[in-house]
N, C-alpha and C. Protein backbone atom coordinates (compact mmCIF):
# COMPACT_ATOMS: atom_id res chain seq x y z
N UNK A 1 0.82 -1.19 0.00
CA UNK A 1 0.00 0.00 0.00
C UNK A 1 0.86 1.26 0.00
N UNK A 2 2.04 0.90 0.57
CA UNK A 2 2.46 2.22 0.42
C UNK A 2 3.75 2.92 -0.21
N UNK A 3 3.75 1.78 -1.44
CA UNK A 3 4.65 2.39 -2.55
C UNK A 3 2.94 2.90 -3.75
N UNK A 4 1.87 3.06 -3.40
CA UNK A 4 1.60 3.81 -4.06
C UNK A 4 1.42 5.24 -3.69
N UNK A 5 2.05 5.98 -2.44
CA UNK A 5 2.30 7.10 -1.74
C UNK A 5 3.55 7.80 -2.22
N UNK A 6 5.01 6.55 -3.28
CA UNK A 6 5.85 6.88 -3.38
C UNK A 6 5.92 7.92 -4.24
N UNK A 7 5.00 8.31 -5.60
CA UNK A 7 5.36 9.22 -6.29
C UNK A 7 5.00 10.95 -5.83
N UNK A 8 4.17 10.77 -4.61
CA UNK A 8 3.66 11.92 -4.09
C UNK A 8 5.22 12.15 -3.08
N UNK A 9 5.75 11.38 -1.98
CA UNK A 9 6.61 11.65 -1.46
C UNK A 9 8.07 11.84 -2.18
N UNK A 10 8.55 10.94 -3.55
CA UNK A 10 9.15 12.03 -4.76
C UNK A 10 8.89 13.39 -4.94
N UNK A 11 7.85 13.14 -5.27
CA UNK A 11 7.19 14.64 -5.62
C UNK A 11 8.08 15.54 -4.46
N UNK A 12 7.68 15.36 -3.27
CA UNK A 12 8.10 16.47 -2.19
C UNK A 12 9.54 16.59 -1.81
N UNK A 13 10.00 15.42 -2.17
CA UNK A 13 11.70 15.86 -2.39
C UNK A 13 12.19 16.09 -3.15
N UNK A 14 11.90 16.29 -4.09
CA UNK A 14 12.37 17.05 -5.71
C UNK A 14 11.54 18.47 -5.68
N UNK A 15 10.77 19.10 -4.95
CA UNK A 15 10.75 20.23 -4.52
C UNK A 15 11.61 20.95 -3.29
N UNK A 16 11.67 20.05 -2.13
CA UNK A 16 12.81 20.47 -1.50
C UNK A 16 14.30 20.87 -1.84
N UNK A 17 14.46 19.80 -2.51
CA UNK A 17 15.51 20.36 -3.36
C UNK A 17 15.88 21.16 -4.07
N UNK A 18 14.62 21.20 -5.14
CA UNK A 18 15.11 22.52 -6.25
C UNK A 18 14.52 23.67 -5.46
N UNK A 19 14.27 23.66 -3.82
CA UNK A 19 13.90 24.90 -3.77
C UNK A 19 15.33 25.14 -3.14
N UNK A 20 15.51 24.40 -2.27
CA UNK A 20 17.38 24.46 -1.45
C UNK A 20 18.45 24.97 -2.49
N UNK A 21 18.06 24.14 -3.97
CA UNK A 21 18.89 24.76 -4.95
C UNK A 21 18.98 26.16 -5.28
N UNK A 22 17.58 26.84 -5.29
CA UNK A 22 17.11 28.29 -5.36
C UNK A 22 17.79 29.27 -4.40
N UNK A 23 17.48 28.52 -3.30
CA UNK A 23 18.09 29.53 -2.55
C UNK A 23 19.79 29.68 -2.26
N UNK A 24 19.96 28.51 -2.66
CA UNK A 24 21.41 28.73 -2.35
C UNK A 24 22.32 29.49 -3.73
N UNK A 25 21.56 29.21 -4.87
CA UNK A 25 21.81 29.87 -5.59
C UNK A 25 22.00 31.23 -6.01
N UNK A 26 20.50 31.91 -5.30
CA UNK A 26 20.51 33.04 -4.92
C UNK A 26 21.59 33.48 -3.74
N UNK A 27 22.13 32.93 -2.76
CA UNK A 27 22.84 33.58 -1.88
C UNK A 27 24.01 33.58 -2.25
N UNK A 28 25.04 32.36 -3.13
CA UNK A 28 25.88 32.88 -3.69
C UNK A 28 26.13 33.45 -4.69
N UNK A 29 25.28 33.73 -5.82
CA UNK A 29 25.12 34.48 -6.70
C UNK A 29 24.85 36.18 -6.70
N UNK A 30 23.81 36.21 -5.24
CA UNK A 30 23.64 37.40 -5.71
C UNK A 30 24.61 38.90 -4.93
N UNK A 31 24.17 39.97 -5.25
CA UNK A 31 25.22 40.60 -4.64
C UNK A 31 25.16 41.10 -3.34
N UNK A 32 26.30 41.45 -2.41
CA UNK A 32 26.54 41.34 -1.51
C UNK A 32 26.90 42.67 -0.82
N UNK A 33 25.96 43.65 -0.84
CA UNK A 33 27.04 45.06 -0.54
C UNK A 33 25.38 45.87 0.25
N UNK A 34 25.54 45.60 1.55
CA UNK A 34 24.99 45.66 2.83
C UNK A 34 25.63 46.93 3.09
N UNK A 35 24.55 48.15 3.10
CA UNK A 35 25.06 49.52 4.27
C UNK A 35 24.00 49.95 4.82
N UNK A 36 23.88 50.98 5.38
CA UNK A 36 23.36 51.59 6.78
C UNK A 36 21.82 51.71 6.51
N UNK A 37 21.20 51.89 5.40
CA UNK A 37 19.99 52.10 4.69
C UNK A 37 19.17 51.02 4.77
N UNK A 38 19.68 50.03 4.17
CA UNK A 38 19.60 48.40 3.74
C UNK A 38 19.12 47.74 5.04
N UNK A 39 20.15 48.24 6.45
CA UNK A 39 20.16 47.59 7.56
C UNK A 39 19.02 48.06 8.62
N UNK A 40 18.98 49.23 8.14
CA UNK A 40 18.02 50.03 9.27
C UNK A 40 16.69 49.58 9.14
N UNK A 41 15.90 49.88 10.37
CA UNK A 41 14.61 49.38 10.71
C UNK A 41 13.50 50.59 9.83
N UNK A 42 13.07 49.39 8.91
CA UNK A 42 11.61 49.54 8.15
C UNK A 42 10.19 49.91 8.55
N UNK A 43 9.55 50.91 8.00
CA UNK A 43 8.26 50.95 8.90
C UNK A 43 7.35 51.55 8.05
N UNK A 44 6.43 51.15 7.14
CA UNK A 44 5.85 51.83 6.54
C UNK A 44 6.51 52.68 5.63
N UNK A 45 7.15 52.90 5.22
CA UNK A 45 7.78 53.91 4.65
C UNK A 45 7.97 55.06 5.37
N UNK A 46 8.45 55.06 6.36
CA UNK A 46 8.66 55.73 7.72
C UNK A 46 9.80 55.67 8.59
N UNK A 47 10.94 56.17 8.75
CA UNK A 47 11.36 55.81 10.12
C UNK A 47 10.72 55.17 11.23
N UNK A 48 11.69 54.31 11.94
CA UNK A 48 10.39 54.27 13.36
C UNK A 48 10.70 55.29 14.69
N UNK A 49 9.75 55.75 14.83
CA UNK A 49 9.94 56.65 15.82
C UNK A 49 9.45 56.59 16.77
N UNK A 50 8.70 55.42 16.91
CA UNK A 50 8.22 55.40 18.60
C UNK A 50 8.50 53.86 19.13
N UNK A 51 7.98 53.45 20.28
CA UNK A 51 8.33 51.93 20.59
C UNK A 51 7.66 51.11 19.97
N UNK A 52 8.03 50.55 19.62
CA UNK A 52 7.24 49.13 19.00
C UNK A 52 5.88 48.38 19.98
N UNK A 53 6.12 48.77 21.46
CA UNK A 53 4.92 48.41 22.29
C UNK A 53 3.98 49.36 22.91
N UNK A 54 3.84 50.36 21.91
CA UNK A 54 2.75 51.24 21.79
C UNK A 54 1.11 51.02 22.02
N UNK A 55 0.69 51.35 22.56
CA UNK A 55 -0.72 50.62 22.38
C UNK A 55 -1.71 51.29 20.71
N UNK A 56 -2.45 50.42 20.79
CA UNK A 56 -2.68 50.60 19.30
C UNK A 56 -4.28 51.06 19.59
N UNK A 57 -5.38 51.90 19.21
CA UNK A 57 -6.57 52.25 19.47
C UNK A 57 -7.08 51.10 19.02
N UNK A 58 -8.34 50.28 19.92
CA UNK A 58 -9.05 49.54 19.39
C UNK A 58 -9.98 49.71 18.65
N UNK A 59 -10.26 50.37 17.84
CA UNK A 59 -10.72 50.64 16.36
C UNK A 59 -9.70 49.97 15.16
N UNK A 60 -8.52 49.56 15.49
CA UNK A 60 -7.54 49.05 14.34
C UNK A 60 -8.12 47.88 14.57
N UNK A 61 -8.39 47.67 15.74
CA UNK A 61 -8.98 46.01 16.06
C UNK A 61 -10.21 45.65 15.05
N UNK A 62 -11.10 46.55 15.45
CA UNK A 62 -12.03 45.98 15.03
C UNK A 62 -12.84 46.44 13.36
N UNK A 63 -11.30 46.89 12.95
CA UNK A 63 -11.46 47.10 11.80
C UNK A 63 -11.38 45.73 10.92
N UNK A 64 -10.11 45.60 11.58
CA UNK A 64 -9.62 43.99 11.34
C UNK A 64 -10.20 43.03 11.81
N UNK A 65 -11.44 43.06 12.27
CA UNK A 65 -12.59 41.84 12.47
C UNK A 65 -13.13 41.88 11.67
N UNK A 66 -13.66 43.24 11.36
CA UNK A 66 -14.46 43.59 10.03
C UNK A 66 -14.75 43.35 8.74
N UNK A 67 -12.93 42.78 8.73
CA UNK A 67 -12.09 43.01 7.17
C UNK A 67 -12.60 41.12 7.48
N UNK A 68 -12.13 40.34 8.00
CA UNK A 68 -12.04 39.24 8.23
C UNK A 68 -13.33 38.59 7.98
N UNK A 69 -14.49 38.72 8.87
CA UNK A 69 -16.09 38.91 9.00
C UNK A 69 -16.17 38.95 7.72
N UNK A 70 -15.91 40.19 6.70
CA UNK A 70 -16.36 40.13 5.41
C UNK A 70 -15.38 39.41 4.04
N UNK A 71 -14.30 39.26 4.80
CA UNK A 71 -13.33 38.28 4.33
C UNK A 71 -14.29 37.13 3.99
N UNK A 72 -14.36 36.38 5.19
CA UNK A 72 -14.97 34.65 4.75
C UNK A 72 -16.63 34.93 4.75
N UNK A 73 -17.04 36.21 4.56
CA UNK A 73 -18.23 36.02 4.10
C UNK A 73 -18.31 35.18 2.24
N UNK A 74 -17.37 36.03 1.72
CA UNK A 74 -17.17 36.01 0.30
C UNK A 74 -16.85 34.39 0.32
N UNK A 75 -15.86 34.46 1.22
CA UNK A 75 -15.39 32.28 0.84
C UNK A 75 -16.99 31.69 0.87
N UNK A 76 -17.67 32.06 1.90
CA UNK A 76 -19.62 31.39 1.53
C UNK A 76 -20.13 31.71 0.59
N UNK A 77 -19.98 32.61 0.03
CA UNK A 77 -20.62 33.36 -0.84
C UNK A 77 -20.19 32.43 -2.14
N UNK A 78 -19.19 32.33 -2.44
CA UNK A 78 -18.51 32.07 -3.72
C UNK A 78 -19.58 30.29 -3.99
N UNK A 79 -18.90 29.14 -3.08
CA UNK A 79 -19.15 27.99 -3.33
C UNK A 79 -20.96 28.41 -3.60
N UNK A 80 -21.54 28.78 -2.21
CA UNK A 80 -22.99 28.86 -2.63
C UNK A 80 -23.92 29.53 -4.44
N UNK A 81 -23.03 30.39 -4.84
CA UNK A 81 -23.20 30.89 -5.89
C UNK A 81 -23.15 29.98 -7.07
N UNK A 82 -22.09 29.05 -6.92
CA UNK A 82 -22.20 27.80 -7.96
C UNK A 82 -23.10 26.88 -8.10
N UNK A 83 -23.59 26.54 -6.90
CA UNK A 83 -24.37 25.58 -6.35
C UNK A 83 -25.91 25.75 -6.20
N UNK A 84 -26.00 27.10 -6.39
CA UNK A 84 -27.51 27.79 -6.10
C UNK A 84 -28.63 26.90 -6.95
N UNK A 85 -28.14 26.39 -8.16
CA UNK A 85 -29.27 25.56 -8.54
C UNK A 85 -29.25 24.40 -8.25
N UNK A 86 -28.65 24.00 -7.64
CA UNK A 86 -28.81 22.43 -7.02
C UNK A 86 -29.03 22.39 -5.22
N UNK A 87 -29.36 23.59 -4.77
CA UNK A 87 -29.57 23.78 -3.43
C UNK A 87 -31.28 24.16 -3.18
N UNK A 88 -31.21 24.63 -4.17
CA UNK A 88 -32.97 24.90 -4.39
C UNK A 88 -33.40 26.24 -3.39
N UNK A 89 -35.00 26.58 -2.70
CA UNK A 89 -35.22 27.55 -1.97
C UNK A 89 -34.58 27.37 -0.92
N UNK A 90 -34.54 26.35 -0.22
CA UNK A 90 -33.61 25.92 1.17
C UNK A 90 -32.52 26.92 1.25
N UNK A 91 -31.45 26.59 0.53
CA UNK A 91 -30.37 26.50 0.37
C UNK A 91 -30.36 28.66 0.27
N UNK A 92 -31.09 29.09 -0.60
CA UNK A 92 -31.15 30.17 -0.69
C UNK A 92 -31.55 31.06 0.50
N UNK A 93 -32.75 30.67 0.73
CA UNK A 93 -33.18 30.99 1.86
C UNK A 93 -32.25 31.15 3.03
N UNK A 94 -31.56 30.03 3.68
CA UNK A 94 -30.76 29.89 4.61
C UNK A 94 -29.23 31.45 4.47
N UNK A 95 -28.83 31.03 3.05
CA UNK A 95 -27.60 32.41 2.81
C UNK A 95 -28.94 33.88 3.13
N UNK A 96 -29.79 33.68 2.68
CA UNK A 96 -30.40 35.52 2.90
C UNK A 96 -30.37 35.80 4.79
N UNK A 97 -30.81 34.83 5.33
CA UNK A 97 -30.24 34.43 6.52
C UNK A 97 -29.00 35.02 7.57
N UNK A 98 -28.16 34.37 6.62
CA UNK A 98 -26.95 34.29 6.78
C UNK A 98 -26.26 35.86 6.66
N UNK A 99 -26.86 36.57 5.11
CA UNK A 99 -26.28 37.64 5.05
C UNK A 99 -27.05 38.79 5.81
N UNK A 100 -28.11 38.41 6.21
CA UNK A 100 -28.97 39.12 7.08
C UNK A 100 -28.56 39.45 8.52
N UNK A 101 -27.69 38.51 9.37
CA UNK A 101 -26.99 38.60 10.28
C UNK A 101 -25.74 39.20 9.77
N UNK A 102 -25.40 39.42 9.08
CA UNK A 102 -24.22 39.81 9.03
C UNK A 102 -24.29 41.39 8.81
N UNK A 103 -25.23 41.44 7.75
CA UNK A 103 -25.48 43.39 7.64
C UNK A 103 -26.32 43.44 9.19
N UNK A 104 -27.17 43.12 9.90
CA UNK A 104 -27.36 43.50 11.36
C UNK A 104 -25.96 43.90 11.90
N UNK A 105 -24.71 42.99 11.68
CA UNK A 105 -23.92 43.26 12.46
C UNK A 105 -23.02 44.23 11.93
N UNK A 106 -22.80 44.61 10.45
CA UNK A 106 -22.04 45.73 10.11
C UNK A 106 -23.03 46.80 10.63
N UNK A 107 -24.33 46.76 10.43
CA UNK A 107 -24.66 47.98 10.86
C UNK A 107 -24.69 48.67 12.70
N UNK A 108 -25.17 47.60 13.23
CA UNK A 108 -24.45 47.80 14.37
C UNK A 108 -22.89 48.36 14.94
N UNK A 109 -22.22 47.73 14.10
CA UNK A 109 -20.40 48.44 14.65
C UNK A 109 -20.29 50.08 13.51
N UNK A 110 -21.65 50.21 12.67
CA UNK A 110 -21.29 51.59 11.91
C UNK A 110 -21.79 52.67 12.62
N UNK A 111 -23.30 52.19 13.05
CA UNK A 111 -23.76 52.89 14.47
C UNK A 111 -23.24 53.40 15.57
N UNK A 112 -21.93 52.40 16.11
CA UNK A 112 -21.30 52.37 17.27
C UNK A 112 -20.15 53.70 16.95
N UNK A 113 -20.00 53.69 15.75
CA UNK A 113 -19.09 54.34 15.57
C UNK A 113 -17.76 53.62 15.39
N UNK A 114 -17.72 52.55 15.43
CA UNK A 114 -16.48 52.08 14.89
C UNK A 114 -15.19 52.30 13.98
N UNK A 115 -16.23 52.77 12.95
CA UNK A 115 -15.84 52.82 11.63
C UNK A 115 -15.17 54.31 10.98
N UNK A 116 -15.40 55.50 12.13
CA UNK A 116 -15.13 56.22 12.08
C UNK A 116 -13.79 56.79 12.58
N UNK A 117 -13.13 57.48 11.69
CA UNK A 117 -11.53 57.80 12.04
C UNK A 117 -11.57 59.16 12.48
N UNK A 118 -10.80 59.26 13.58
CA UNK A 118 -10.54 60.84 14.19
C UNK A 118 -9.23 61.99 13.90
């Protein structure tokens, strides 16, 4: 049974490899001339100028629930959209549902003021 697993576990070492090859290729190949610019700490296109353990307003938070929330709305959205004729009223019914709780809940955090920047 389980030399028919063997061409999948090939498979994954002939990617390890040519990726080990990649990179090593790239590190001795490419060029090598590191100064003060290169080294310094990145930030947005910004210097950094304050501590890194800043507190952050929770509005970034829950922007980023927001984004997420309507993130994997779309992942439901998508499969159900293919499927809509083989799911019948059920199936429909249940997503209006679905997206029905979900605008309750954007509109709720737009209400709250969430969404608003100062």
């Amino acid at each position: 049974m389980l030399e028919n697993y063997f061409p999948i576990l090939l498979f994954i070492v002939i990617a390890f490899v040519f990726g080990g090859i990649m990179v090593a290729a790239g590190t001795v190949l490419g060029p090598h001339r590191p100064d003060s610019e290169k080294l310094s700490p990145y930030e947005c296109g910004f210097e950094a100028f304050e501590d890194a353990r800043m507190k952050f307003d929770v509005r970034y938070y829950l922007v980023a629930i927001l984004f997420i929330l309507f993130d994997l709305e779309i992942a439901f959205l998508f499969p159900w959209a293919v499927t809509l004729n083989e799911i019948g009223a059920l199936g429909f019914w249940s997503m209006m549902v679905f997206l029905a709780i979900l605008v309750v809940g954007f509109v709720y955090e737009w209400m709250k003021g969430a969404l608003e920047w100062e």
